[in-house]
N, C-alpha and C. Protein backbone atom coordinates (compact mmCIF):
# COMPACT_ATOMS: atom_id res chain seq x y z
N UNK A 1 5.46 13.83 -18.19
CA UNK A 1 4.07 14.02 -17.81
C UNK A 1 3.18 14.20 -19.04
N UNK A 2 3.51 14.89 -19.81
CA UNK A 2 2.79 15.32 -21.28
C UNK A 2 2.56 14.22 -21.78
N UNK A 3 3.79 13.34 -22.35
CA UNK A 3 3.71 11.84 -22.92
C UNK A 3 2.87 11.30 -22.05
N UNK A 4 2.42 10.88 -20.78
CA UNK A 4 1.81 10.19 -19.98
C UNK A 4 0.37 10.40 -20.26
N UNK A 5 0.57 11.89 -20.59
CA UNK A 5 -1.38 12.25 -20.92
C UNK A 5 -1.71 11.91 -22.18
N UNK A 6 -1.00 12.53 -23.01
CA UNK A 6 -0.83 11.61 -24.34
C UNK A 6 -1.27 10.13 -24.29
N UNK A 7 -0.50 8.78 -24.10
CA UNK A 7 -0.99 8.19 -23.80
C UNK A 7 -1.99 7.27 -23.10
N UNK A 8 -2.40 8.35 -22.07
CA UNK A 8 -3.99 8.01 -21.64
C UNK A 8 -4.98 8.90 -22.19
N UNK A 9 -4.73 9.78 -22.78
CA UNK A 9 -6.17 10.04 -24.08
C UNK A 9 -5.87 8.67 -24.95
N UNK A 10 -4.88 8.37 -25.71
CA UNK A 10 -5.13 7.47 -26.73
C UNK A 10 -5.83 6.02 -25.77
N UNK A 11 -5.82 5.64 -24.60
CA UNK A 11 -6.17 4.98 -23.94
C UNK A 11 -7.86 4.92 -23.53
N UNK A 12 -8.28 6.12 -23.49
CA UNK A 12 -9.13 6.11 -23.22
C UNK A 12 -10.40 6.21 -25.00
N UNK A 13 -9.61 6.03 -25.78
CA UNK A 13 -10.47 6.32 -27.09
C UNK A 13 -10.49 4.89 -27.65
N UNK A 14 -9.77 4.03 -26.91
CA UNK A 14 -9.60 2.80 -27.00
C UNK A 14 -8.41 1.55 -27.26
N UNK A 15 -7.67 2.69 -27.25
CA UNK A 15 -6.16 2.03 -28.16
C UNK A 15 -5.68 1.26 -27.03
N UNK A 16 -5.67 0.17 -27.48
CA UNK A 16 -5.65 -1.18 -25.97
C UNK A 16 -3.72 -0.77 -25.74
N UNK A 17 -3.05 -0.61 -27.15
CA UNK A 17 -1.93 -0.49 -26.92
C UNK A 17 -1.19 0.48 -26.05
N UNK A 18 -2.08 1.58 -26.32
CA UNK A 18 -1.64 2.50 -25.44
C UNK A 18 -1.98 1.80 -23.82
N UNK A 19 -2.91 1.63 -23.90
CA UNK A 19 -3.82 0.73 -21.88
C UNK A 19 -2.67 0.00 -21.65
N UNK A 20 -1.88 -0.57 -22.63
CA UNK A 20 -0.96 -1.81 -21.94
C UNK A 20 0.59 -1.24 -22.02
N UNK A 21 0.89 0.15 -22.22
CA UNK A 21 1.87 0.77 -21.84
C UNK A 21 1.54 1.24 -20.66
N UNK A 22 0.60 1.84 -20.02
CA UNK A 22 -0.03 1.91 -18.36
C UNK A 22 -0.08 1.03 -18.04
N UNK A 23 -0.22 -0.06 -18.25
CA UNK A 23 -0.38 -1.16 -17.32
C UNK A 23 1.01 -1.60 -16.98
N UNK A 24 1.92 -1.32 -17.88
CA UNK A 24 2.91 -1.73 -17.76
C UNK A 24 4.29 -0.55 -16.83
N UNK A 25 3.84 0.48 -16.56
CA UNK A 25 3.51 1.38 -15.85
C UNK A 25 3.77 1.13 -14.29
N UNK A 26 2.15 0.83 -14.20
CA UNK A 26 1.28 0.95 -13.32
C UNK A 26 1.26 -0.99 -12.15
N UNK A 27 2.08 -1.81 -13.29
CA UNK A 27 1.57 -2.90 -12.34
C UNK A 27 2.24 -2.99 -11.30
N UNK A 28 3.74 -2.80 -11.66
CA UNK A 28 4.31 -2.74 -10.14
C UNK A 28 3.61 -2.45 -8.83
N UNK A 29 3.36 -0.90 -8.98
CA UNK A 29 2.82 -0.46 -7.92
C UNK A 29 1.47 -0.72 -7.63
N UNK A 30 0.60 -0.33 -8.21
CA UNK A 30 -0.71 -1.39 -8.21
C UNK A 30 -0.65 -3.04 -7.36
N UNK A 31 0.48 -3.93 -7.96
CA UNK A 31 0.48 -5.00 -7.33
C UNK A 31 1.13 -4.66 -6.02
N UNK A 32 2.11 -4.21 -5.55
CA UNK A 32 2.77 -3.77 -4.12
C UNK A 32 1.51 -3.27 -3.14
N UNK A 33 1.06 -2.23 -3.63
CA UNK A 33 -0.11 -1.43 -2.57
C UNK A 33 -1.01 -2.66 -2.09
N UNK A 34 -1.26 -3.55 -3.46
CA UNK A 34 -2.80 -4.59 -3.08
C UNK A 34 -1.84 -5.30 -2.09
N UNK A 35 -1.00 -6.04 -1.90
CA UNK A 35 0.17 -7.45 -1.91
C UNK A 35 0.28 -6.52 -0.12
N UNK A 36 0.53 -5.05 0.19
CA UNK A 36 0.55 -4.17 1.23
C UNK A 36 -0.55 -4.73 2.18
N UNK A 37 -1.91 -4.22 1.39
CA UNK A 37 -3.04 -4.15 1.98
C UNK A 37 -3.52 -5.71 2.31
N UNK A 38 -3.08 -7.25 1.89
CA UNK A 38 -3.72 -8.29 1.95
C UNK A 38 -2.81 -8.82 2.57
N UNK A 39 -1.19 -8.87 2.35
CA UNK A 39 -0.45 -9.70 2.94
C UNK A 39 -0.31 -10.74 2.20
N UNK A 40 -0.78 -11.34 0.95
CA UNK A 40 -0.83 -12.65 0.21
C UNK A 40 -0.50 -12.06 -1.32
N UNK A 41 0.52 -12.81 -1.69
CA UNK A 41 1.13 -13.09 -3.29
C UNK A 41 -0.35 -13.06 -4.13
N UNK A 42 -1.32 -14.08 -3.69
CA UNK A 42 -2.15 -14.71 -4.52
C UNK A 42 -3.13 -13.78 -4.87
N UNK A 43 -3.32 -13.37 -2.92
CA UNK A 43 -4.49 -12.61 -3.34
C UNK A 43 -4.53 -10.83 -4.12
N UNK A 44 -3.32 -10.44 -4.06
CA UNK A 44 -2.86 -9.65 -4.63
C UNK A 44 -2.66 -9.24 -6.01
N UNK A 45 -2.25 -10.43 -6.53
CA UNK A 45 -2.23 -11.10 -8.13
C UNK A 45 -3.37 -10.72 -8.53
N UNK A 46 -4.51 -10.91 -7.80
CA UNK A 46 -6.22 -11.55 -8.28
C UNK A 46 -6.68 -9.67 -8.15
N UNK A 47 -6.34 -9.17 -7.19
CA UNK A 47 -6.83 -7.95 -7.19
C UNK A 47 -6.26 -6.41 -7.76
N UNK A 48 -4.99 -7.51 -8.30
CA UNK A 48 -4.44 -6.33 -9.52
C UNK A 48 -4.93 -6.48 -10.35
N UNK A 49 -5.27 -7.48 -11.17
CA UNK A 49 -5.95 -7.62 -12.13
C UNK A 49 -7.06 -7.42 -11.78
N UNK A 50 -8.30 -7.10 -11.05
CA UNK A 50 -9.54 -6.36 -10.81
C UNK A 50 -9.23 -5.47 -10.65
N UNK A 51 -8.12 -4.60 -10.20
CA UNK A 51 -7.55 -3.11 -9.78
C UNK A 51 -7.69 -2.53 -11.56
N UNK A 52 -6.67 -3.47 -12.32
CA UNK A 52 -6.68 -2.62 -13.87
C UNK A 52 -7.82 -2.82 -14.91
N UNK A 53 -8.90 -4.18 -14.49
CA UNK A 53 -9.97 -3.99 -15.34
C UNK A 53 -11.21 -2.84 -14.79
N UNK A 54 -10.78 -2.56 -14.10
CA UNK A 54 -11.73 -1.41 -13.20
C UNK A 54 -11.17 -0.21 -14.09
N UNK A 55 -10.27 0.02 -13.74
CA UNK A 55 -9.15 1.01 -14.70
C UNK A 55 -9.22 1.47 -16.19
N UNK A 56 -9.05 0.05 -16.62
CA UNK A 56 -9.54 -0.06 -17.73
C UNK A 56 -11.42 0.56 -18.69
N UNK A 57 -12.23 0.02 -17.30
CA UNK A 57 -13.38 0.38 -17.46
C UNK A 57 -13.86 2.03 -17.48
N UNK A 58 -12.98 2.20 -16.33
CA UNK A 58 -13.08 4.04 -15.91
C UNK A 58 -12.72 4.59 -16.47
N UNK A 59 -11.87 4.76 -17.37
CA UNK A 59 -11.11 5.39 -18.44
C UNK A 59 -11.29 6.59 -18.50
N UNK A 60 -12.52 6.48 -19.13
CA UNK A 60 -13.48 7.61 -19.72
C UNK A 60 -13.81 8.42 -18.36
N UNK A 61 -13.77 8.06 -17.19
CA UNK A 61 -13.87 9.14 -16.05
C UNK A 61 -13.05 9.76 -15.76
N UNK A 62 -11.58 9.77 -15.96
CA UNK A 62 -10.73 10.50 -15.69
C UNK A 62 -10.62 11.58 -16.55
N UNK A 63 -10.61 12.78 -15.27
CA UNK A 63 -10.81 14.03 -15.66
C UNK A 63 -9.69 14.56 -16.11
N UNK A 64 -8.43 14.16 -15.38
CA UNK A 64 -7.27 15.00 -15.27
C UNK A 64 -6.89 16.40 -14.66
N UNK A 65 -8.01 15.84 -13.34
CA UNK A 65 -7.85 16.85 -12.39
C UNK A 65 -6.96 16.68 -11.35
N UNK A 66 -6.65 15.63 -11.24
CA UNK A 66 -5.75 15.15 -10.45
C UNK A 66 -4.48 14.28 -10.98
N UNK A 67 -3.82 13.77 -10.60
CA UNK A 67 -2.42 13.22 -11.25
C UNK A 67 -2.98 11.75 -11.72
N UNK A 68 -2.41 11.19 -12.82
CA UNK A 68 -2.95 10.05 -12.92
C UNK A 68 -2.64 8.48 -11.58
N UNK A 69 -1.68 9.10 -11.32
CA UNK A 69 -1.09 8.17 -10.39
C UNK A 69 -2.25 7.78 -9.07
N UNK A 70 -2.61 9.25 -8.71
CA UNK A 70 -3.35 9.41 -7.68
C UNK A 70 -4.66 8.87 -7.96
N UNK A 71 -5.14 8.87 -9.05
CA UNK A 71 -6.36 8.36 -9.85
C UNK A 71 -6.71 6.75 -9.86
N UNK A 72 -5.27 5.91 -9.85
CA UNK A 72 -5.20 4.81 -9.92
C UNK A 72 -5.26 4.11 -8.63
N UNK A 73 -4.16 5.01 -7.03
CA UNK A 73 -4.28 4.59 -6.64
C UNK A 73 -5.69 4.47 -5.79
N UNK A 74 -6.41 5.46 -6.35
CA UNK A 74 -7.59 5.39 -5.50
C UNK A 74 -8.40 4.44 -5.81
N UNK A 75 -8.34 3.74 -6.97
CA UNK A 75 -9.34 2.65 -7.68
C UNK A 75 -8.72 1.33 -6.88
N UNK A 76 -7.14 1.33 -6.69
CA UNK A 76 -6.92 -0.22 -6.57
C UNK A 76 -7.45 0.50 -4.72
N UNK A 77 -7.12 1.07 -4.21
CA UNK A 77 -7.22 1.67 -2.88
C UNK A 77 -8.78 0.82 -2.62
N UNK A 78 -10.03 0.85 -3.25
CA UNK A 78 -11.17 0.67 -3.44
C UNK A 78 -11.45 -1.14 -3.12
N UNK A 79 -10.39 -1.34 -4.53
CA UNK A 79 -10.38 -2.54 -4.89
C UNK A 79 -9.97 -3.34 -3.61
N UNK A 80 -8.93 -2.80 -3.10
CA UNK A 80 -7.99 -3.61 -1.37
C UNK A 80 -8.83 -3.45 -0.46
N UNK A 81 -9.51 -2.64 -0.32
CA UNK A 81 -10.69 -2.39 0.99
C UNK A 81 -12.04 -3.17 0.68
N UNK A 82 -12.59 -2.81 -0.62
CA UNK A 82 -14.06 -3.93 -0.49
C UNK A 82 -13.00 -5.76 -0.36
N UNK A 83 -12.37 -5.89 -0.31
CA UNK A 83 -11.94 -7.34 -0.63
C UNK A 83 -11.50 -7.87 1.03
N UNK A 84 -10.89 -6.83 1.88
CA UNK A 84 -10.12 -7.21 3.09
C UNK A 84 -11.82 -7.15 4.25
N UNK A 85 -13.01 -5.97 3.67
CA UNK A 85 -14.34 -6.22 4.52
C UNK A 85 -14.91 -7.64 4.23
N UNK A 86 -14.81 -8.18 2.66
CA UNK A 86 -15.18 -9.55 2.41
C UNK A 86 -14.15 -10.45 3.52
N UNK A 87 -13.14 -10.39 3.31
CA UNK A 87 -12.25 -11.30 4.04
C UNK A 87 -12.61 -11.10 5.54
N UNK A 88 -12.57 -10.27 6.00
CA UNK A 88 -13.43 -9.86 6.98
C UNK A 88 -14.79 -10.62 7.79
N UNK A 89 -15.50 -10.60 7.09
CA UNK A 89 -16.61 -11.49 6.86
C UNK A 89 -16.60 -13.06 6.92
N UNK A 90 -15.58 -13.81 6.51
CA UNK A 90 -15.22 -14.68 5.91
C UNK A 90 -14.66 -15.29 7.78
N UNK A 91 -13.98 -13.87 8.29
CA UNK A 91 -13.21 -14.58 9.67
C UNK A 91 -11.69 -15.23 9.24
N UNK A 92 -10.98 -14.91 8.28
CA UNK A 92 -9.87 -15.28 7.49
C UNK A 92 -8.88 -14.14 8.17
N UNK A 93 -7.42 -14.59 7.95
CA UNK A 93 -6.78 -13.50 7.92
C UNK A 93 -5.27 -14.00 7.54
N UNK A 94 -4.46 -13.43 6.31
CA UNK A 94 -3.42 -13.96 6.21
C UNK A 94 -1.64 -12.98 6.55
N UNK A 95 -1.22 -13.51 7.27
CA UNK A 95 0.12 -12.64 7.33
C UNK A 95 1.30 -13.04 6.68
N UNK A 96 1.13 -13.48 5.34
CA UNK A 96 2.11 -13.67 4.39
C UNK A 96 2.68 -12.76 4.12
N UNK A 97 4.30 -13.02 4.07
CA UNK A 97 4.97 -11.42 3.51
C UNK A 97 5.69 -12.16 2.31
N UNK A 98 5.81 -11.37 1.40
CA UNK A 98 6.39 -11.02 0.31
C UNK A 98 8.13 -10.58 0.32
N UNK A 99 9.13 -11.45 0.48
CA UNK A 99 10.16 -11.26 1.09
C UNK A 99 10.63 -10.10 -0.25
N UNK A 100 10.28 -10.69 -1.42
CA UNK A 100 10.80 -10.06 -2.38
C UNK A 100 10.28 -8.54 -2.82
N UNK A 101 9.09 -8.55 -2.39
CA UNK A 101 8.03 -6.79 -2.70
C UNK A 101 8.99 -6.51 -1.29
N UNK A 102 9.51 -6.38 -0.25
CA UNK A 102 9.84 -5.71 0.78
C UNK A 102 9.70 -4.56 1.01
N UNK A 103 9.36 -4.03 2.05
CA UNK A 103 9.38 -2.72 2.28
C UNK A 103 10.67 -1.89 2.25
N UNK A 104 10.66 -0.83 1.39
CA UNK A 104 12.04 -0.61 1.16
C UNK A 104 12.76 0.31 2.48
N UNK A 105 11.52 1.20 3.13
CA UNK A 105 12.09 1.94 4.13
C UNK A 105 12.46 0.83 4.84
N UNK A 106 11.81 -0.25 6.11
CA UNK A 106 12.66 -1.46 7.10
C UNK A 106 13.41 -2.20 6.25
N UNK A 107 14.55 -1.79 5.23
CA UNK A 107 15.42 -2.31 4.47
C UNK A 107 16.81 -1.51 5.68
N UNK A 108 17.90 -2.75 6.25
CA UNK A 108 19.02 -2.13 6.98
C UNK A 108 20.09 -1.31 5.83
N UNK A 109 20.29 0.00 6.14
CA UNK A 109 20.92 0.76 5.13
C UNK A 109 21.90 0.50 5.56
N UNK A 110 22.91 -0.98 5.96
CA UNK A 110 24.46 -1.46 5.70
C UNK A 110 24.22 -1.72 4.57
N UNK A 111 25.30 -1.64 3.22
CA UNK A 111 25.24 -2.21 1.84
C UNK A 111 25.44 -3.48 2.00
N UNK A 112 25.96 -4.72 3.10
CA UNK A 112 26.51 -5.54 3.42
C UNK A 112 26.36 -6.00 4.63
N UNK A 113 25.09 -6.26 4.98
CA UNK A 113 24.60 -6.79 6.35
C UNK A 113 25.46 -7.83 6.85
N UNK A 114 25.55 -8.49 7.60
CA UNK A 114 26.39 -9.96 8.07
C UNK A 114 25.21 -10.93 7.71
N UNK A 115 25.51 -12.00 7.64
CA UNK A 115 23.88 -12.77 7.95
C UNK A 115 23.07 -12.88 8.95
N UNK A 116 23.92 -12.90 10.07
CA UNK A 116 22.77 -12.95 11.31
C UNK A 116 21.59 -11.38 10.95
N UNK A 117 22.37 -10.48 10.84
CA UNK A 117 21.24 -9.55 10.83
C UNK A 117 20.91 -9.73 9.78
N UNK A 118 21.24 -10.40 8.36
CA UNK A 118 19.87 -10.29 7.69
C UNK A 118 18.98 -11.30 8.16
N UNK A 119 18.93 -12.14 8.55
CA UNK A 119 18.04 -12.71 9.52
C UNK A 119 17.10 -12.14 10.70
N UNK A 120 17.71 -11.50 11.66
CA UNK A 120 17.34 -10.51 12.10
C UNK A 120 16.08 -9.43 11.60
N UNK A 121 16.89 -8.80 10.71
CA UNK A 121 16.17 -7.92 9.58
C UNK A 121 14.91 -8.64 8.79
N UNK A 122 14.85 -9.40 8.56
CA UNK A 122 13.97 -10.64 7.66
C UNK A 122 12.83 -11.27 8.88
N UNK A 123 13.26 -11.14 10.32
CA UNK A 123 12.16 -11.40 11.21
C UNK A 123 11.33 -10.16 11.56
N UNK A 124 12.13 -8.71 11.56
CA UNK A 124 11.46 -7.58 12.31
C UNK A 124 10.51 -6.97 10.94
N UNK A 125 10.96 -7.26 9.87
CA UNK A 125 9.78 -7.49 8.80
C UNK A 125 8.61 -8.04 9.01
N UNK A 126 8.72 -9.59 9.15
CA UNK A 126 7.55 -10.28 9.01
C UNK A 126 6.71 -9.79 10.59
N UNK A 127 7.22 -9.32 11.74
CA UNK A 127 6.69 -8.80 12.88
C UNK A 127 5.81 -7.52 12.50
N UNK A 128 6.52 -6.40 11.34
CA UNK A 128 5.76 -5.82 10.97
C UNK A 128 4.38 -5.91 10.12
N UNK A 129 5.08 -6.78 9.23
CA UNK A 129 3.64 -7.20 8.19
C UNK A 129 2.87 -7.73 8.76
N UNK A 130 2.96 -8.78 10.24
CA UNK A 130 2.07 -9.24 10.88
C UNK A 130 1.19 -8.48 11.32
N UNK A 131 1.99 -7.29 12.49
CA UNK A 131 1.16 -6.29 12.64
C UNK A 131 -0.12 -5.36 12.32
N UNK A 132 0.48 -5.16 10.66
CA UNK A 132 0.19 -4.60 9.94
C UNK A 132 -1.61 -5.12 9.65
N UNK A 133 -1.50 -6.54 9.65
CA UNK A 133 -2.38 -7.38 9.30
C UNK A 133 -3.74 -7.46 10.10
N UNK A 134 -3.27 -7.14 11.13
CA UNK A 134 -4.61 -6.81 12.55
C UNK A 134 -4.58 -5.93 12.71
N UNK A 135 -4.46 -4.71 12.02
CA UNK A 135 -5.29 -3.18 12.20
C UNK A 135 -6.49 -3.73 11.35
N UNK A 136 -7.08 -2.54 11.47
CA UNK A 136 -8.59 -2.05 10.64
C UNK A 136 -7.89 -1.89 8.77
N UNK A 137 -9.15 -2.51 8.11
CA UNK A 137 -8.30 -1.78 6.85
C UNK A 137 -8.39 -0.11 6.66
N UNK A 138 -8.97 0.83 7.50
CA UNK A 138 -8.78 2.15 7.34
C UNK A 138 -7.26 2.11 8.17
N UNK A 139 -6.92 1.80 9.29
CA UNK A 139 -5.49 2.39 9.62
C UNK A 139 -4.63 1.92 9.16
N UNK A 140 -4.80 0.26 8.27
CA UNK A 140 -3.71 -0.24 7.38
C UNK A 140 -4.00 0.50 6.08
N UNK A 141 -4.70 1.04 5.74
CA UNK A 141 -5.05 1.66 4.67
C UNK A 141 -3.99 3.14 4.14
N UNK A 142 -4.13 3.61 5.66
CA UNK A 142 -3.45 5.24 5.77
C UNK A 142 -1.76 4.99 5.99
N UNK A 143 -1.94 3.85 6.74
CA UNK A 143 -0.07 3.57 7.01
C UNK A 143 0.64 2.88 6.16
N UNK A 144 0.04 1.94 5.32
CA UNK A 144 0.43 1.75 3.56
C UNK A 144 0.63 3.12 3.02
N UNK A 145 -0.10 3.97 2.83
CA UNK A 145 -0.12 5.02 1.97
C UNK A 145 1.18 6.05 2.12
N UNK A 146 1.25 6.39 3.66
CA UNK A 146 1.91 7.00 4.18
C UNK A 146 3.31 6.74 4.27
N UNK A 147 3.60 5.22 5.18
CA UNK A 147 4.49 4.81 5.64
C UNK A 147 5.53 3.92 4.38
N UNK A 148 4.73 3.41 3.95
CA UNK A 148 5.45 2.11 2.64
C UNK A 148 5.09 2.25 1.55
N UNK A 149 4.24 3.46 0.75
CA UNK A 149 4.05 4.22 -0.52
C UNK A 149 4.47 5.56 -0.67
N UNK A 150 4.79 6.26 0.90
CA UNK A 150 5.56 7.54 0.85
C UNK A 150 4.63 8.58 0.12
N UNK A 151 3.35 8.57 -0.15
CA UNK A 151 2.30 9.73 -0.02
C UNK A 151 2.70 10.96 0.64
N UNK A 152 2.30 11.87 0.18
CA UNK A 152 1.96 13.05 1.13
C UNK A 152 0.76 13.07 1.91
N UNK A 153 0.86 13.80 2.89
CA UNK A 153 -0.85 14.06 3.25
C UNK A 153 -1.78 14.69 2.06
N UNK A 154 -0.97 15.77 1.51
CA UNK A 154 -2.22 15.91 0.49
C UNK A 154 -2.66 14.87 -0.70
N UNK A 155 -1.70 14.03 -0.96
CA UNK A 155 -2.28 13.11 -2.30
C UNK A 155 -3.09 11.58 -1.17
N UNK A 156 -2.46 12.02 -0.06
CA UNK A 156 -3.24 10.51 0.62
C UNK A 156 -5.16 11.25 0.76
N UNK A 157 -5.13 12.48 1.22
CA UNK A 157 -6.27 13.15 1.32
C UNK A 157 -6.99 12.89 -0.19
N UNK A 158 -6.57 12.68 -1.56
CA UNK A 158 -6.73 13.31 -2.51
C UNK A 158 -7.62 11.44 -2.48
N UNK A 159 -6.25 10.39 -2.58
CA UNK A 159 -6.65 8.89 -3.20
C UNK A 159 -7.76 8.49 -1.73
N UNK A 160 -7.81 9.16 -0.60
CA UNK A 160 -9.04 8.66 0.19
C UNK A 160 -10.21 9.50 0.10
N UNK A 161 -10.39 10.85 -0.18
CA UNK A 161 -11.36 11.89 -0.28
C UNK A 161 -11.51 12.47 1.28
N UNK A 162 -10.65 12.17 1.96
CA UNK A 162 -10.47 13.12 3.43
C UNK A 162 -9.91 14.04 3.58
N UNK A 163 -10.30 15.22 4.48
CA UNK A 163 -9.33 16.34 4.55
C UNK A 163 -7.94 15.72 5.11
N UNK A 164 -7.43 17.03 4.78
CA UNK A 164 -5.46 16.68 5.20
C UNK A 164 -5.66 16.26 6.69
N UNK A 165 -6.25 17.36 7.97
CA UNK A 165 -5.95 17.57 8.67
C UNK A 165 -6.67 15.71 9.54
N UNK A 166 -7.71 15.63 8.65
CA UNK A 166 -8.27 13.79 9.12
C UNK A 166 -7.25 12.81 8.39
N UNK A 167 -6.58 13.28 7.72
CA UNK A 167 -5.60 12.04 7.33
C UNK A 167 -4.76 12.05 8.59
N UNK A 168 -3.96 13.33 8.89
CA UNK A 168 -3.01 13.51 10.23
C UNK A 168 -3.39 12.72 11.24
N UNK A 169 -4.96 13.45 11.42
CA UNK A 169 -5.17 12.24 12.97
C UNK A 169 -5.49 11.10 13.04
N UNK A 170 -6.06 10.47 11.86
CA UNK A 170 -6.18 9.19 11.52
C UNK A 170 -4.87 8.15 11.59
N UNK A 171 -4.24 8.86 10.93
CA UNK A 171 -2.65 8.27 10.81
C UNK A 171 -1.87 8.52 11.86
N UNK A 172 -1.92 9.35 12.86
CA UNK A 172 -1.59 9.29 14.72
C UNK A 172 -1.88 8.14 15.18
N UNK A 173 -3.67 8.44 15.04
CA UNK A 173 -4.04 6.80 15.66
C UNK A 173 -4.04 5.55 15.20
N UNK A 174 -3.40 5.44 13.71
CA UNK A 174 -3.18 4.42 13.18
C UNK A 174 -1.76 4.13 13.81
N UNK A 175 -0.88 4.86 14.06
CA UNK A 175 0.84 4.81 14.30
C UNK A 175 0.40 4.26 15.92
N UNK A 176 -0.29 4.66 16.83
CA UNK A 176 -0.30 4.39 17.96
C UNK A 176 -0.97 2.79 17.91
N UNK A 177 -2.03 2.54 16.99
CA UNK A 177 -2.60 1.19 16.99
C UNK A 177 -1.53 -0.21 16.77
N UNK A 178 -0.68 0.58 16.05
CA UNK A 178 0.27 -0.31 15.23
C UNK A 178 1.45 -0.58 16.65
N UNK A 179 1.58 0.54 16.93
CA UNK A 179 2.70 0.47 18.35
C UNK A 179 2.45 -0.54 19.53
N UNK A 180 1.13 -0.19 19.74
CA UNK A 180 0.49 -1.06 20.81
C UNK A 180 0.59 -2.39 20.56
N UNK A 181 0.10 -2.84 19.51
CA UNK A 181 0.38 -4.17 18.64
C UNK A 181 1.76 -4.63 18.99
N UNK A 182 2.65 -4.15 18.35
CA UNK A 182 4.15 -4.40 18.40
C UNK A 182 4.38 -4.42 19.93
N UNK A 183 3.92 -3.80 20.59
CA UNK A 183 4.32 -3.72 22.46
C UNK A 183 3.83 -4.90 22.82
N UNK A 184 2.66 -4.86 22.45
CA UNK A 184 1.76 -6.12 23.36
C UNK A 184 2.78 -7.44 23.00
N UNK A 185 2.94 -7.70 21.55
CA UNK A 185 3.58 -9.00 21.29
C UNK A 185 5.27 -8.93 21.54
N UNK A 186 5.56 -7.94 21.79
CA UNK A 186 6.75 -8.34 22.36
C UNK A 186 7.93 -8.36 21.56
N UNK A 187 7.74 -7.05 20.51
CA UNK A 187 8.63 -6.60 19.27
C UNK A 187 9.04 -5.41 19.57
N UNK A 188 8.60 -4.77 20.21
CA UNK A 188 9.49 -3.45 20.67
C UNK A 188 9.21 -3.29 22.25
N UNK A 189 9.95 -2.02 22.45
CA UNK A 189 10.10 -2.01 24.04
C UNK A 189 9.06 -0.58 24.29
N UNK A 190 8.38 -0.41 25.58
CA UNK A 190 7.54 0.34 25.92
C UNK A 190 8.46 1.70 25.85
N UNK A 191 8.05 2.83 24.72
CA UNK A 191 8.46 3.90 24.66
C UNK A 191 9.02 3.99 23.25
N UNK A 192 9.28 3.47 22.62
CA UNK A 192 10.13 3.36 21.34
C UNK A 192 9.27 4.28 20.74
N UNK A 193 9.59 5.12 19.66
CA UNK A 193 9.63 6.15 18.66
C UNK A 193 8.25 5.08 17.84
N UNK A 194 7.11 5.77 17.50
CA UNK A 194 6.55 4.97 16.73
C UNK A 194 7.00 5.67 15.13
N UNK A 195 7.83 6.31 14.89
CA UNK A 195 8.41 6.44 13.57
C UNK A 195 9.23 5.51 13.33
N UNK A 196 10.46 4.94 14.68
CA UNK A 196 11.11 3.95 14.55
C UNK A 196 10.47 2.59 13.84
N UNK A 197 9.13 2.17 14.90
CA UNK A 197 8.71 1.36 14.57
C UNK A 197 8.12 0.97 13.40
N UNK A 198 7.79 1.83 12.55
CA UNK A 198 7.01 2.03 10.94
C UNK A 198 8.38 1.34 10.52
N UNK A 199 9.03 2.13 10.49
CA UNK A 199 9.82 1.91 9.49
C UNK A 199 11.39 0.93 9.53
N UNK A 200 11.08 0.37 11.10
CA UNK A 200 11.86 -0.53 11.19
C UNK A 200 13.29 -0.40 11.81
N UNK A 201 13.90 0.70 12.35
CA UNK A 201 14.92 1.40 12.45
C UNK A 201 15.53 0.95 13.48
């Protein structure tokens, strides 16, 4: 943690070298959350790289009142939401999944699946990411954070600026939006655990 601050003071005084040890850091996850929130390789690509020149720009705002992590994700967090209201706008919508970013929780914990179920497994994915894709970007917003970034309520409260107790119910009714979805199309059965269903089980 010390080294980490270390290197974002020298970051922020300008030392590009130090910026591109965070970036190097930081892109993974940065690219996963955006790649989460859009569903598309491409468009993900395009908004990590607006996620870290934003980053880059803010520098000098980070207080270090909060964790840097949490700092970042709130910028690309920013970055995935003005882009999915444009897309929005647009009347677009893409449900590309990323076989390779996968969600690691709906990963089957056999070390040695058979093939049919990884097949199997590889469809109840893309049913999710579909899902995922026709919420609101506030309840795909909170169930990324929650569900497939493994947040707490308090750092999800922290990267959205909501109290804990509105992340909770937000993220109820995001888990129930998502369920309904999956019911209606005919991916799970009426009653199933919507913890099951997050996470694929």
């Amino acid at each position: 943690m010390e080294q980490e601050m270390a290197v974002i003071r020298r970051a922020q005084q300008g030392d590009t070298e130090a910026f591109e040890m965070l970036l190097s850091a930081y892109e993974k996850p940065v690219y996963n959350l955006c790649l989460r929130m859009t569903g598309n390789a491409e468009d993900a690509a395009d908004l990590t790289q607006e996620a870290f020149l934003k980053i880059w720009r803010g520098l000098g705002n980070y207080k270090f009142e909060s964790s840097f992590s949490t700092w970042v994700y709130r910028l690309t967090t920013n970055v995935s939401i003005d882009f999915l209201r444009g897309r929005k706008r647009r009347q677009t919508v893409s449900i590309t999944v990323e076989e390779e970013d996968g969600v690691a929780e709906l990963e089957v914990p056999d070390p040695a699946p058979l093939p049919e179920e990884q097949l199997l497994h590889r469809e109840k994915k893309e049913q999710i990411a579909s899902a995922m894709n026709q919420l609101d970007e506030e309840a795909r917003l909170i169930l990324t954070l929650r569900i497939l970034e493994d947040l707490s309520y308090e750092e999800i409260a922290r990267v959205t600026g909501l109290k804990d107790g509105t992340v909770k119910s937000r993220l109820a009714r995001a888990r129930l939006k998502l369920k309904k979805i999956l019911t209606e199309s005919g991916n799970i059965v009426p009653g199933s655990s919507s913890k099951h269903t997050e996470r694929g089980v």
